[in-house]
Protein backbone atom coordinates (compact mmCIF):
# COMPACT_ATOMS: atom_id res chain seq x y z
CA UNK A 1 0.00 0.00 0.00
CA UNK A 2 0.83 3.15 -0.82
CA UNK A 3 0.17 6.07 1.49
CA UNK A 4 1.00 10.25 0.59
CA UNK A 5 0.29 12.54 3.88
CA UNK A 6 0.85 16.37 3.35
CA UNK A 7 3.74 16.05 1.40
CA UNK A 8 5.66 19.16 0.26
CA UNK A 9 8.50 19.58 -2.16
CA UNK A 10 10.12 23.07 -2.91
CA UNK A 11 13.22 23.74 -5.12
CA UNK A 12 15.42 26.34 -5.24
CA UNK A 13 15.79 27.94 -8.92
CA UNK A 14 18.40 30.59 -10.24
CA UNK A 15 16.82 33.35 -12.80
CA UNK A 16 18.28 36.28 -15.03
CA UNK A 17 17.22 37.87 -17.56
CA UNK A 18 18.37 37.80 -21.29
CA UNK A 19 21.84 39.69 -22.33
CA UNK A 20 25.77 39.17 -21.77
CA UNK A 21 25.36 41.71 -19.21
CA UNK A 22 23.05 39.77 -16.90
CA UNK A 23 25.12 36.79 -17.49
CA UNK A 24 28.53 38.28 -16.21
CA UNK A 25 25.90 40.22 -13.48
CA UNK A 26 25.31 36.91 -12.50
CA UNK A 27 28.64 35.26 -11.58
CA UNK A 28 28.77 37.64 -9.04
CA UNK A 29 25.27 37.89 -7.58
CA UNK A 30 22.69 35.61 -8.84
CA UNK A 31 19.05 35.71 -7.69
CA UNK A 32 17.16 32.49 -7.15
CA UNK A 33 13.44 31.79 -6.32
CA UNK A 34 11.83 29.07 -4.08
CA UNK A 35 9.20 26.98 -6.67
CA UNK A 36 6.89 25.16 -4.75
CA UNK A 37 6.71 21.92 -6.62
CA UNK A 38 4.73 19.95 -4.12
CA UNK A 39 1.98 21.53 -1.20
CA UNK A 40 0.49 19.13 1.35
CA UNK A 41 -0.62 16.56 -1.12
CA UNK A 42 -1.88 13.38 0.33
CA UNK A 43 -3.31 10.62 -1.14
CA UNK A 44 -3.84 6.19 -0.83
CA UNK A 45 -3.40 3.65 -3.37
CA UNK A 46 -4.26 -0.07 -2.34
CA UNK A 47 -2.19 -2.64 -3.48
CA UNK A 48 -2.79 -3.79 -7.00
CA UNK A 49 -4.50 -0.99 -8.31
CA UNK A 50 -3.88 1.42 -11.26
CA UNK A 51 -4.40 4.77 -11.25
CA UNK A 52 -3.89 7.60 -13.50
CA UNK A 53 -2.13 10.57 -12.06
CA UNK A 54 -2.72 13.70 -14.60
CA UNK A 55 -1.99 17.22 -14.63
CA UNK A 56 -0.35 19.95 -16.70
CA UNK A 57 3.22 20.50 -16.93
CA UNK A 58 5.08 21.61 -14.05
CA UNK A 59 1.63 20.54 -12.05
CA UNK A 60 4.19 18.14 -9.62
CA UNK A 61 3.79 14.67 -11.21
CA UNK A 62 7.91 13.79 -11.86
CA UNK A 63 8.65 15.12 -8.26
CA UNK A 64 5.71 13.00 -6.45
CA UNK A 65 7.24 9.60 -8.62
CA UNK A 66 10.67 10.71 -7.59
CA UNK A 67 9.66 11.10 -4.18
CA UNK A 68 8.04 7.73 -4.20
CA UNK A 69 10.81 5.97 -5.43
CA UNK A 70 13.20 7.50 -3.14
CA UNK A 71 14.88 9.96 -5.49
CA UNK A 72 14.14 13.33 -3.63
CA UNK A 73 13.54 13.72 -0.13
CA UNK A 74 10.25 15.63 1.13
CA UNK A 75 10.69 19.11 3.10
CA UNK A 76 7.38 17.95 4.70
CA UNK A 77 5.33 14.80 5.75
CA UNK A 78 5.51 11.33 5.47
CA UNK A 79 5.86 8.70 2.69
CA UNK A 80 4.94 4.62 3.39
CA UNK A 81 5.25 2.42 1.11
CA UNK A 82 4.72 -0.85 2.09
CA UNK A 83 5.69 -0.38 5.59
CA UNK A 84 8.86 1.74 4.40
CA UNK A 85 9.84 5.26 3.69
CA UNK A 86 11.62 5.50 0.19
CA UNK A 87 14.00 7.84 0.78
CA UNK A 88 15.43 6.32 4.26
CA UNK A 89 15.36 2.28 3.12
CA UNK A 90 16.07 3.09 -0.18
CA UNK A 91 18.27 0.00 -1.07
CA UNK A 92 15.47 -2.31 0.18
CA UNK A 93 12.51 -0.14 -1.25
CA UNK A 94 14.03 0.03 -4.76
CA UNK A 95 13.95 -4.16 -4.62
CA UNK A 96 10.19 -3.91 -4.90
CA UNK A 97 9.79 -0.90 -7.65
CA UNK A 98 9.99 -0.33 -10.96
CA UNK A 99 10.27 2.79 -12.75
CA UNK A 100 10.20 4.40 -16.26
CA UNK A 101 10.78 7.73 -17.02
CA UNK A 102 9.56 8.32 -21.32
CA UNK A 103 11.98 10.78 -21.74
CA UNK A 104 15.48 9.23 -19.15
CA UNK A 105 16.64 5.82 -20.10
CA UNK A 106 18.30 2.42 -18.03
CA UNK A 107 19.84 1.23 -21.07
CA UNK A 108 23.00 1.45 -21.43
CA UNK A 109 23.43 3.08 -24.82
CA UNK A 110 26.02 1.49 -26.95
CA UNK A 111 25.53 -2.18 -26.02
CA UNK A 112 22.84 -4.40 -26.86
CA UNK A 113 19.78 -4.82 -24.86
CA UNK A 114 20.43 -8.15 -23.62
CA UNK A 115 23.56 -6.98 -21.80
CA UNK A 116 21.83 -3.76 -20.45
CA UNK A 117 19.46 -6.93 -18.67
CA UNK A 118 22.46 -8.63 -17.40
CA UNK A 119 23.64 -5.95 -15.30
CA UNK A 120 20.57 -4.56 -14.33
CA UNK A 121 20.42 -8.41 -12.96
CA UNK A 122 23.27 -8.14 -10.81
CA UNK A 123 22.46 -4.54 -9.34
CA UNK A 124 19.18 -6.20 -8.37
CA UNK A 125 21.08 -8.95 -7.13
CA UNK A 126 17.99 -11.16 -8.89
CA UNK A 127 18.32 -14.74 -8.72
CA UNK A 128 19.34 -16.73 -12.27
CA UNK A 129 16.40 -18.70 -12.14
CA UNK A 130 13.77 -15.94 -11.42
CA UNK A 131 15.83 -13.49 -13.75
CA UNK A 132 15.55 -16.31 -16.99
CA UNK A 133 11.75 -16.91 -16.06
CA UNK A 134 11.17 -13.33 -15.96
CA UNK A 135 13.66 -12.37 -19.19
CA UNK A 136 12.17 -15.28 -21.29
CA UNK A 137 8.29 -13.80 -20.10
CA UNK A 138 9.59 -10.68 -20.77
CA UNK A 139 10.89 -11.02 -24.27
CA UNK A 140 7.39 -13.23 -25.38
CA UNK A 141 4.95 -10.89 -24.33
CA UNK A 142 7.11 -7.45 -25.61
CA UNK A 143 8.17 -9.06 -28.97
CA UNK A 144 11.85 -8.37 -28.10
CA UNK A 145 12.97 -11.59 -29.86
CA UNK A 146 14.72 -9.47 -32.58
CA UNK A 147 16.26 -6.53 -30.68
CA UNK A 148 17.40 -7.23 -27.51
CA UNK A 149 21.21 -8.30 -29.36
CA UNK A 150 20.88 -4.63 -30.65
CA UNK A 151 22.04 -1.76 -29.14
CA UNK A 152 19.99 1.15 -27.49
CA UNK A 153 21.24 3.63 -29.38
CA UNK A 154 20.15 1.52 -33.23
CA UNK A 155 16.43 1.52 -31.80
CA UNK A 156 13.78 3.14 -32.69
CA UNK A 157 11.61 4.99 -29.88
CA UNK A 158 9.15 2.46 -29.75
CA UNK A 159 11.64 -0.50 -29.83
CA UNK A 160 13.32 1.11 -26.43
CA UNK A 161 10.62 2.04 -24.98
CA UNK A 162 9.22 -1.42 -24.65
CA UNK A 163 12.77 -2.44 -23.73
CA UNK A 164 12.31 -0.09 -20.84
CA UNK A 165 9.16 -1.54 -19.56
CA UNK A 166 10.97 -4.93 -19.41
CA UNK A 167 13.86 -3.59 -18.00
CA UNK A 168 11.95 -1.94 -15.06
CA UNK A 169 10.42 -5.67 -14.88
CA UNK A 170 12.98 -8.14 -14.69
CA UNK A 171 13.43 -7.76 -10.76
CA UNK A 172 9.74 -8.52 -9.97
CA UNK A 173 8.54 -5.25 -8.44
CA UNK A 174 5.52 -5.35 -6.78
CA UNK A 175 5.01 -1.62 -7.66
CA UNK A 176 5.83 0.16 -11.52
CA UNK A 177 6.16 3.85 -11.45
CA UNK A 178 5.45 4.99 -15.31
CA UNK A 179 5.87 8.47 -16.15
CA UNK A 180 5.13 9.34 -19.78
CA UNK A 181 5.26 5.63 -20.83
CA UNK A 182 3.97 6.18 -24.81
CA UNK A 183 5.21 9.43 -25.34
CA UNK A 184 6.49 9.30 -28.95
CA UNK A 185 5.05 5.86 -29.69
CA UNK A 186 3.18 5.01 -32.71
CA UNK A 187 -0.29 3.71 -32.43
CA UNK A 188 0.66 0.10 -32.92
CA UNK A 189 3.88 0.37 -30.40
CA UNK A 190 0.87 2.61 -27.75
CA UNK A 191 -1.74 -0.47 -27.86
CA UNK A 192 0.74 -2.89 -27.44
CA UNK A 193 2.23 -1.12 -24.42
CA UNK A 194 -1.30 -0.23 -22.73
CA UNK A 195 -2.58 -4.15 -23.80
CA UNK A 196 0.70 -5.77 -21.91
CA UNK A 197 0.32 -2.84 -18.89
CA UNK A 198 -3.09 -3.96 -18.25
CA UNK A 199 -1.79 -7.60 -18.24
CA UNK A 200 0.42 -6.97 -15.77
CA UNK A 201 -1.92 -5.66 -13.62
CA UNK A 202 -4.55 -7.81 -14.14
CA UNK A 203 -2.43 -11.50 -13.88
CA UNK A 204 0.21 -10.19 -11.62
CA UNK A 205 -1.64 -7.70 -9.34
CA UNK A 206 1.19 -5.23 -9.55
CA UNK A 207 0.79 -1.54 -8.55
CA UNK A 208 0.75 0.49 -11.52
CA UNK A 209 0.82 4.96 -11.28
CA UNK A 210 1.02 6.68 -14.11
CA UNK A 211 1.59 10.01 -15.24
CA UNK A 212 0.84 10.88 -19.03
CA UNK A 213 -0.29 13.89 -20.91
CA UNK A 214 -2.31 11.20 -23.52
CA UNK A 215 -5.75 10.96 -21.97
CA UNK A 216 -6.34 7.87 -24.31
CA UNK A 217 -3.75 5.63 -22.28
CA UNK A 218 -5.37 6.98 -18.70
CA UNK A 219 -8.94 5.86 -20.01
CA UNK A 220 -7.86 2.88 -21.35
CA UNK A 221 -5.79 1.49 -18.41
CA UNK A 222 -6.87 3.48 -15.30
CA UNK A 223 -10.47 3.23 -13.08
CA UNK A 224 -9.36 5.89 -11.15
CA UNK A 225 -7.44 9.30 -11.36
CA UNK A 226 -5.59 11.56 -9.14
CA UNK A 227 -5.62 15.62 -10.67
CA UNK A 228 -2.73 17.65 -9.38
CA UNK A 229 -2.09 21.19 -10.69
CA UNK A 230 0.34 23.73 -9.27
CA UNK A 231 1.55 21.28 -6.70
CA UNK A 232 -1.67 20.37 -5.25
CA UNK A 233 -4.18 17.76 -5.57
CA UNK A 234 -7.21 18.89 -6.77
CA UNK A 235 -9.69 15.76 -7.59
CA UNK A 236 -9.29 11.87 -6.79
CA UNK A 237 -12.17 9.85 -8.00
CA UNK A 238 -13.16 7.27 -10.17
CA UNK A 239 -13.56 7.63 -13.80
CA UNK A 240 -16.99 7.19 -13.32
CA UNK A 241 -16.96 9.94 -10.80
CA UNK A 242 -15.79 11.90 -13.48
CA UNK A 243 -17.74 11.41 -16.07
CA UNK A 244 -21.27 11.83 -13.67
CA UNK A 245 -19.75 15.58 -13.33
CA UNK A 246 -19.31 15.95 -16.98
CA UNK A 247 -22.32 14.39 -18.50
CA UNK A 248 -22.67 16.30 -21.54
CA UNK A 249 -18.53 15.82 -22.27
CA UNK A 250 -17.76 13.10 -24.47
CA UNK A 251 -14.13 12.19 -24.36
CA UNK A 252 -11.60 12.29 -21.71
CA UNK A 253 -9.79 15.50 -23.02
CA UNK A 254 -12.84 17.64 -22.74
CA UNK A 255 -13.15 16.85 -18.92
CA UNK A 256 -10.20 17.36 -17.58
CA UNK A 257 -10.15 20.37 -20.05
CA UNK A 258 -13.06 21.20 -17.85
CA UNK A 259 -11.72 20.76 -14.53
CA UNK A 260 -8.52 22.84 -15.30
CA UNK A 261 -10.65 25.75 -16.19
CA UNK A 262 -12.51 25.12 -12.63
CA UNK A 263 -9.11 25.12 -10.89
CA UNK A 264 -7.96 28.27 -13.06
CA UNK A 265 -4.54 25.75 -14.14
């Protein structure tokens, strides 16, 4: 289980304005501002659900994943995820996550796939008999048969990004962090992803969040949805939920089109 109590994130960001002047101005006295990423957001998510967490950009999504898988460290209020907080048991708490960022990459770049697997393997410390039961799932269900000898860097988006998925897989998690999954994919590569996502959660019971700006993936693959904007959440319900609010809105886009203009985001 998953639980988010009045969690806040701030960062501390350097700004000047345009010119050579500003820039050498700057070596010597540069002026920052405090951007409040994250403010008292607190939220639940049983084990083996999905949910869709949306919002524009810059809304707080990365820094809530990276918070839950142990990356940043909150200025305020507590993270548990089952029974541990990310950021102080990280070695243990990564064990049980995966995670895939659409626009970072695991893969190591200029060696084939399979190889990428094998050390991700032995940071994971996986055991060779669950790591070949997992890598030979793995490669039937994603197609991988005729890429994973190939490296990264020859793929095509699509190729890697299902290579990712797998990667963030071969350990077992019992949770999978996606942020921005399909972004760039094809419509072929974007069904195939969503079809083996809702697989996984369906067969395996694993705890799927994910963020994505493509409102086709979250009604597709999610029953419920968490809307943050401007570092606070702003509605958690259930699809249906949503769509009761918004009867006369037919698609996805036009209701949380809707409920940013309510929110002023």
């Amino acid at each position: 289980m998953i639980q988010v109590e009045c969690v806040s994130k701030s960062f501390r960001v350097a700004r000047r304005n345009a010119g050579w002047k500003e820039a050498v101005k700057s070596l010597w006295h540069r002026e920052y501002e405090i951007v409040q990423a994250l403010s008292q957001i607190s939220f639940v998510i049983p084990d083996g659900e999905m949910v869709g967490y949306i919002g524009p950009n810059g809304a707080g999504k990365s820094s809530t994943i990276k918070i839950l898988s142990g990356i940043l460290t909150p200025e305020e209020g507590n993270v548990t995820i089952n029974g541990r907080t990310p950021w102080k048991q990280r070695k243990e708490h990564v064990r049980e996550i995966g995670v895939v960022f659409g626009q970072r990459t695991q893969l190591w770049w200029d060696v084939p796939v399979i190889d990428s697997f094998y050390l991700l393997k032995d940071i994971y410390s996986v055991p060779e008999k669950l790591f070949q039961a997992n890598l030979e799932e793995l490669i039937e269900l994603m197609n991988l048969s005729e890429i994973v000898r190939t490296p990264a860097r020859q793929l095509s988006l699509g190729q890697r990004m299902r290579c990712e998925i797998a990667a963030s897989l071969l350990h077992s998690p019992k949770i999978l962090f996606l942020d921005e999954p399909t972004i760039g994919l094809d419509a072929v590569s974007k069904l195939a992803v969503r079809e083996f996502i809702r697989k996984l959660n369906e067969t395996k019971k694993i705890t799927v969040i994910l963020t994505t700006h493509d409102m086709q993936d979250i009604e597709a693959l999610a029953k419920r949805i968490i809307l943050i904007g401007k570092g606070k959440i702003l509605s958690d319900g259930s699809l249906s939920e949503l769509k009761q609010q918004f009867p006369n809105e037919e698609g996805l886009d036009e209701m949380i089109a809707q409920l940013y203009q309510r929110y002023q985001i």
